[in-house]
N, C-alpha and C. Protein backbone atom coordinates (compact mmCIF):
# COMPACT_ATOMS: atom_id res chain seq x y z
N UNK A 1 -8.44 2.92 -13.91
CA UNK A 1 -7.28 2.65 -13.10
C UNK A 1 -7.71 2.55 -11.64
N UNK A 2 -7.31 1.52 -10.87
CA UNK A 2 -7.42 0.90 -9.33
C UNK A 2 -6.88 2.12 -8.77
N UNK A 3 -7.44 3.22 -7.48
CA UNK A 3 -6.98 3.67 -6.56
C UNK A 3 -6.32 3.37 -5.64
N UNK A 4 -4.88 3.43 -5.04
CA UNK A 4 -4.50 2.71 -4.27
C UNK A 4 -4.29 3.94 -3.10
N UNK A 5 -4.73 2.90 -1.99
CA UNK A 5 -4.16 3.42 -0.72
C UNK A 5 -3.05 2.80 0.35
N UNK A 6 -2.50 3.56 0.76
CA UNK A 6 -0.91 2.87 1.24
C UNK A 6 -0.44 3.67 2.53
N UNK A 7 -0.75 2.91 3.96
CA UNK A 7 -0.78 3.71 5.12
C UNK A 7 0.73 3.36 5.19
N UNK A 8 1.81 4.39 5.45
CA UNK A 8 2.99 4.58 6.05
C UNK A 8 3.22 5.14 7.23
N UNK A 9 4.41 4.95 7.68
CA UNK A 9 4.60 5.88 8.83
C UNK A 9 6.48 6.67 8.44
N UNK A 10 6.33 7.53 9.37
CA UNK A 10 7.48 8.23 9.03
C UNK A 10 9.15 7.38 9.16
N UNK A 11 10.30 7.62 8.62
CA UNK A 11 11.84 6.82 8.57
C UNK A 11 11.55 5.09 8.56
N UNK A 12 10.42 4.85 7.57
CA UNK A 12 10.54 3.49 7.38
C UNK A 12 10.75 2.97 6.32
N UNK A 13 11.82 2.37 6.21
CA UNK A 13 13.05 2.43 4.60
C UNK A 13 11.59 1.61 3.60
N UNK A 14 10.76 0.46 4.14
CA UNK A 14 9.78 -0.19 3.41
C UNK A 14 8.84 0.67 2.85
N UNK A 15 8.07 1.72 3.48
CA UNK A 15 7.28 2.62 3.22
C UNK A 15 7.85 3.54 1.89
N UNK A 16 9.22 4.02 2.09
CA UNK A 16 9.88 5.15 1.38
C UNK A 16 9.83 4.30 -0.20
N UNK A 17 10.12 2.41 -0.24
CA UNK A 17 10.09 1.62 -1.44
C UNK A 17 9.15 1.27 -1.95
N UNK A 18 7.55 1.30 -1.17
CA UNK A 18 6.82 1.22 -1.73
C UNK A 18 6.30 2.55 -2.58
N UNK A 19 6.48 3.60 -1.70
CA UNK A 19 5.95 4.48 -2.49
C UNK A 19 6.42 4.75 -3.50
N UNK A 20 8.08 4.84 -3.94
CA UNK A 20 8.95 5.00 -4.92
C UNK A 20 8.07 4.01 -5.82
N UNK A 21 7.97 2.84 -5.76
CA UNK A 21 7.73 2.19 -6.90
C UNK A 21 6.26 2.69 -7.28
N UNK A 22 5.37 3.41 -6.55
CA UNK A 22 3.96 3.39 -6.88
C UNK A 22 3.92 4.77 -7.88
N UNK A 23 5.02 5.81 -7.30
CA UNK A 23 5.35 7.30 -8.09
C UNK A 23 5.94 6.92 -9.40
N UNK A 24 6.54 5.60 -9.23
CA UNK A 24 7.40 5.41 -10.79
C UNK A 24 6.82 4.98 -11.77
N UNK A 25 5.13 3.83 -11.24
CA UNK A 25 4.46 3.59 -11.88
C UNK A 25 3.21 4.23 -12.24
N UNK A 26 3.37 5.55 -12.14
CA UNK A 26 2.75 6.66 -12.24
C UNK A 26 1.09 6.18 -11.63
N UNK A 27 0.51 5.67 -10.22
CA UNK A 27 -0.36 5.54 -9.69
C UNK A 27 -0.93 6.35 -9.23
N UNK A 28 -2.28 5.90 -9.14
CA UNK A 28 -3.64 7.18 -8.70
C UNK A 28 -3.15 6.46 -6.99
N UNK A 29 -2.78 7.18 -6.17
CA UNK A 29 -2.63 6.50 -5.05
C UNK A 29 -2.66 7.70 -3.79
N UNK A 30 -3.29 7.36 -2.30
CA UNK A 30 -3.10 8.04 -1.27
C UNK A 30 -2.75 7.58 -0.34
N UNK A 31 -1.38 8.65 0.46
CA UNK A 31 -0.42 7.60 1.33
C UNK A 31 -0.94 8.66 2.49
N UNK A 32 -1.46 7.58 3.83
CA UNK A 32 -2.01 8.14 4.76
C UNK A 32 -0.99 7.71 5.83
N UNK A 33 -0.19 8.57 6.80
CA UNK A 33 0.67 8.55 7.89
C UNK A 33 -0.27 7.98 8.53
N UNK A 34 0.06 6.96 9.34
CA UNK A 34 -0.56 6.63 10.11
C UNK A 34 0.18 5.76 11.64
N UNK A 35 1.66 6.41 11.78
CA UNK A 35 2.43 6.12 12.60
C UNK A 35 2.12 6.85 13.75
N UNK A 36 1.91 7.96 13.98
CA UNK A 36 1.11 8.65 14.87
C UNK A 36 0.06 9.01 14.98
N UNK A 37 -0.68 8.76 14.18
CA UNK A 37 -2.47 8.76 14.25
C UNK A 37 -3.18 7.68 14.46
N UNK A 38 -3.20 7.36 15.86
CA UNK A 38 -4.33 6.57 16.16
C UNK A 38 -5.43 5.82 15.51
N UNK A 39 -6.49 6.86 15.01
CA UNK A 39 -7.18 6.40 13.91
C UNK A 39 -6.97 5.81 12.98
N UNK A 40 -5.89 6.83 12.36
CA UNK A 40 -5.48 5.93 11.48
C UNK A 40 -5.13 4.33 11.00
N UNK A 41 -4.09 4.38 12.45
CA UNK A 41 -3.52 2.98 12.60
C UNK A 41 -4.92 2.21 12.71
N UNK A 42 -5.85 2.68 13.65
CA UNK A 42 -7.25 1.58 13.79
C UNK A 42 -7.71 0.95 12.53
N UNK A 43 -7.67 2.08 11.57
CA UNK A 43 -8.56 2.18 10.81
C UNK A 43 -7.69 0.87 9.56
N UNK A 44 -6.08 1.04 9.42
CA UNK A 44 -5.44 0.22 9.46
C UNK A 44 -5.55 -1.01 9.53
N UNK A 45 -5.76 -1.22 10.65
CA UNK A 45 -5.60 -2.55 11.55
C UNK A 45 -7.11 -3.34 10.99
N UNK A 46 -7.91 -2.81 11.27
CA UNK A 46 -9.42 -3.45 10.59
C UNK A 46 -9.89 -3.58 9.26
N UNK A 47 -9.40 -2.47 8.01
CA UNK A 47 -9.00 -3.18 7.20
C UNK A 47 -8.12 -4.18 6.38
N UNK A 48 -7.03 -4.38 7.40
CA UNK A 48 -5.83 -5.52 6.78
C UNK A 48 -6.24 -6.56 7.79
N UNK A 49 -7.37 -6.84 8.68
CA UNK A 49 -7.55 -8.05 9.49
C UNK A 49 -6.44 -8.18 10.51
N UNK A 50 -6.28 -6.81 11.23
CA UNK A 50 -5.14 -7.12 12.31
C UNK A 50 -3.61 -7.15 11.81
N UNK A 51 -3.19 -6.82 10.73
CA UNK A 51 -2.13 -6.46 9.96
C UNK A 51 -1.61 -5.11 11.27
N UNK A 52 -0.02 -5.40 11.35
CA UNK A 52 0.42 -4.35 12.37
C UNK A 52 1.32 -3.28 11.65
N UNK A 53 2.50 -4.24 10.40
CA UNK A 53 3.54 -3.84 10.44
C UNK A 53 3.06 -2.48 8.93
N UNK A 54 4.22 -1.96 8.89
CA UNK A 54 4.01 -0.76 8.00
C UNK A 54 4.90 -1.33 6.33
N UNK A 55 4.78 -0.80 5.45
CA UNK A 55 3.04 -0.24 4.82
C UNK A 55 2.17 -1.35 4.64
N UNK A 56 1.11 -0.83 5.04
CA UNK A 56 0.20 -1.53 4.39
C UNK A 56 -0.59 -1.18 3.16
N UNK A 57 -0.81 -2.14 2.27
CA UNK A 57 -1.22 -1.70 0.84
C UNK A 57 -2.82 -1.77 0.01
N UNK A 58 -3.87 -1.11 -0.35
CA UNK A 58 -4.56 -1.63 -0.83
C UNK A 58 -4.91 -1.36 -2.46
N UNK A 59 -4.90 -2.23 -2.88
CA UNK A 59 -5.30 -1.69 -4.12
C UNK A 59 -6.80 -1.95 -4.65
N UNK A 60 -7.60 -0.59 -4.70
CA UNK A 60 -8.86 -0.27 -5.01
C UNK A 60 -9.59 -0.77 -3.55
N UNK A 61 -10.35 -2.11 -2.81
CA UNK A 61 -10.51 -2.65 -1.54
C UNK A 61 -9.98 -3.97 -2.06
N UNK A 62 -9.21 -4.53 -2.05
CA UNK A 62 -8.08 -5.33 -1.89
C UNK A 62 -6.68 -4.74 -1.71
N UNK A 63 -6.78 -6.02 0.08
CA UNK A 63 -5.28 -6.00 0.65
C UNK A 63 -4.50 -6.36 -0.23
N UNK A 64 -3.53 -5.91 -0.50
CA UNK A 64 -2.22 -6.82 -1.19
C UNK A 64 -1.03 -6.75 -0.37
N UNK A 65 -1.26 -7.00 1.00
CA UNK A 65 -0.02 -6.52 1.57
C UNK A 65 0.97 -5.42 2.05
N UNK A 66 2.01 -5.93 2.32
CA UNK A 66 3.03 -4.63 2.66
C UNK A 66 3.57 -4.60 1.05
N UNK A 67 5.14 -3.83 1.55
CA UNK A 67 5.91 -3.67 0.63
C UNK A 67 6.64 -5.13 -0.39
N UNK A 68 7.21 -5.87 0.81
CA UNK A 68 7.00 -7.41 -0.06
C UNK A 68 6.55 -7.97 -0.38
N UNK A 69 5.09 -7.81 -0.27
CA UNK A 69 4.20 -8.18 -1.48
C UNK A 69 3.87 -7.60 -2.35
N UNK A 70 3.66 -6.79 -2.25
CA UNK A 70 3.75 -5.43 -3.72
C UNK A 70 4.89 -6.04 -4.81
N UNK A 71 6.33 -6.15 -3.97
CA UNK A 71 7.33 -6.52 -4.68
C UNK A 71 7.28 -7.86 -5.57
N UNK A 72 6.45 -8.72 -4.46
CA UNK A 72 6.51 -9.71 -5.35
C UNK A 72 5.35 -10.08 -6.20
N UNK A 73 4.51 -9.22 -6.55
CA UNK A 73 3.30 -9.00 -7.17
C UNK A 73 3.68 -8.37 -8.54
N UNK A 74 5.18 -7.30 -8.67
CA UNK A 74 5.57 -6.41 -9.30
C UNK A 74 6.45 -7.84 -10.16
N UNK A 75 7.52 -8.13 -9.20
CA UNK A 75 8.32 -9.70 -10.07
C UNK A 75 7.93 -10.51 -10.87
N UNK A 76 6.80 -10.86 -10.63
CA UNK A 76 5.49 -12.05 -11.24
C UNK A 76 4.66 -11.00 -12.48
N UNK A 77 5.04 -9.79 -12.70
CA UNK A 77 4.45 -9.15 -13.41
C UNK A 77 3.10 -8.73 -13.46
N UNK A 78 1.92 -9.28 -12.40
CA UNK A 78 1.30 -8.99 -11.86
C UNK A 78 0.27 -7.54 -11.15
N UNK A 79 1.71 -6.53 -10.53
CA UNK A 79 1.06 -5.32 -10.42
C UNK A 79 0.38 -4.32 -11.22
N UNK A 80 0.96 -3.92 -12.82
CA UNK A 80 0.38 -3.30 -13.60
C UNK A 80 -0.52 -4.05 -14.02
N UNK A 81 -1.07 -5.14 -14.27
CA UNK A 81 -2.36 -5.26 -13.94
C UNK A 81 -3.33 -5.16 -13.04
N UNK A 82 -3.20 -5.09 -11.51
CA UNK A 82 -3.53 -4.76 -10.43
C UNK A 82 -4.15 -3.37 -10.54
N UNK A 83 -3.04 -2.54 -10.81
CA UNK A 83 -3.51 -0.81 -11.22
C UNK A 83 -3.90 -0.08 -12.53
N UNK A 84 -4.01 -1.37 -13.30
CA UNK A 84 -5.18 -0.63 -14.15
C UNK A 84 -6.10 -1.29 -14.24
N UNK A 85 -6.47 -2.50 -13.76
CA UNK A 85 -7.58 -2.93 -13.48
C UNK A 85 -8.65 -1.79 -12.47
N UNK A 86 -9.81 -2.34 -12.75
CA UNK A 86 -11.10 -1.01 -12.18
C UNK A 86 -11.50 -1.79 -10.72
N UNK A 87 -11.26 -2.25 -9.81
CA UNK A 87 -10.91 -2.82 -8.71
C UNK A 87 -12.43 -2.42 -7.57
C-alpha cells in the first residue's frame, strides 16, 4: 500500500475533505500542518513545484494534487488504485 502524505493547514473546509476521504479509505497516510510552519510550507512548495494552495497531496512521491484532484481521481475510480499500488 502507497504512503500518502497530505500537508494541511488549520479551518480549511478542503483539507478537513481530503482527509475525511483518506480516513474512510482506510489509508497509510501523514497529515503535516504546515500553515504555520515555515518549513514546512518550504518543504511544500518544492515538492509540488511551487504549488501554494492547501492541501497538497502525495501519494507514495507522486503529486496528485489538492483536494480536487484527489476528488477527481476518486470519480474516475482511479484512487484505490493509487493507494494500493507500491508507489
Amino acid at each position: 500500500m502507497s504512503h500518502v502524505t497530505i500537508y494541511t493547514r488549520s479551518m480549511c473546509g478542503y483539507c478537513a475533505r481530503a482527509v475525511a476521504l483518506l480516513k474512510q479509505k482506510n489509508a497509510d497516510f501523514t497529515e503535516i500542518d504546515a500553515g504555520m510552519n515555515a518549513a514546512a510550507r518550504r518543504e511544500m512548495f518544492e515538492k509540488s513545484n511551487g504549488s501554494r494552495t492547501f492541501p497538497q497531496i502525495f501519494v507514495g512521491d507522486t503529486h496528485i494534487g489538492g483536494c480536487d484532484d484527489m476528488m477527481v481521481l476518486e470519480r474516475a475510480g482511479k484512487l484505490d488504485a493509487m493507494l494500493a499500488a507500491d508507489l
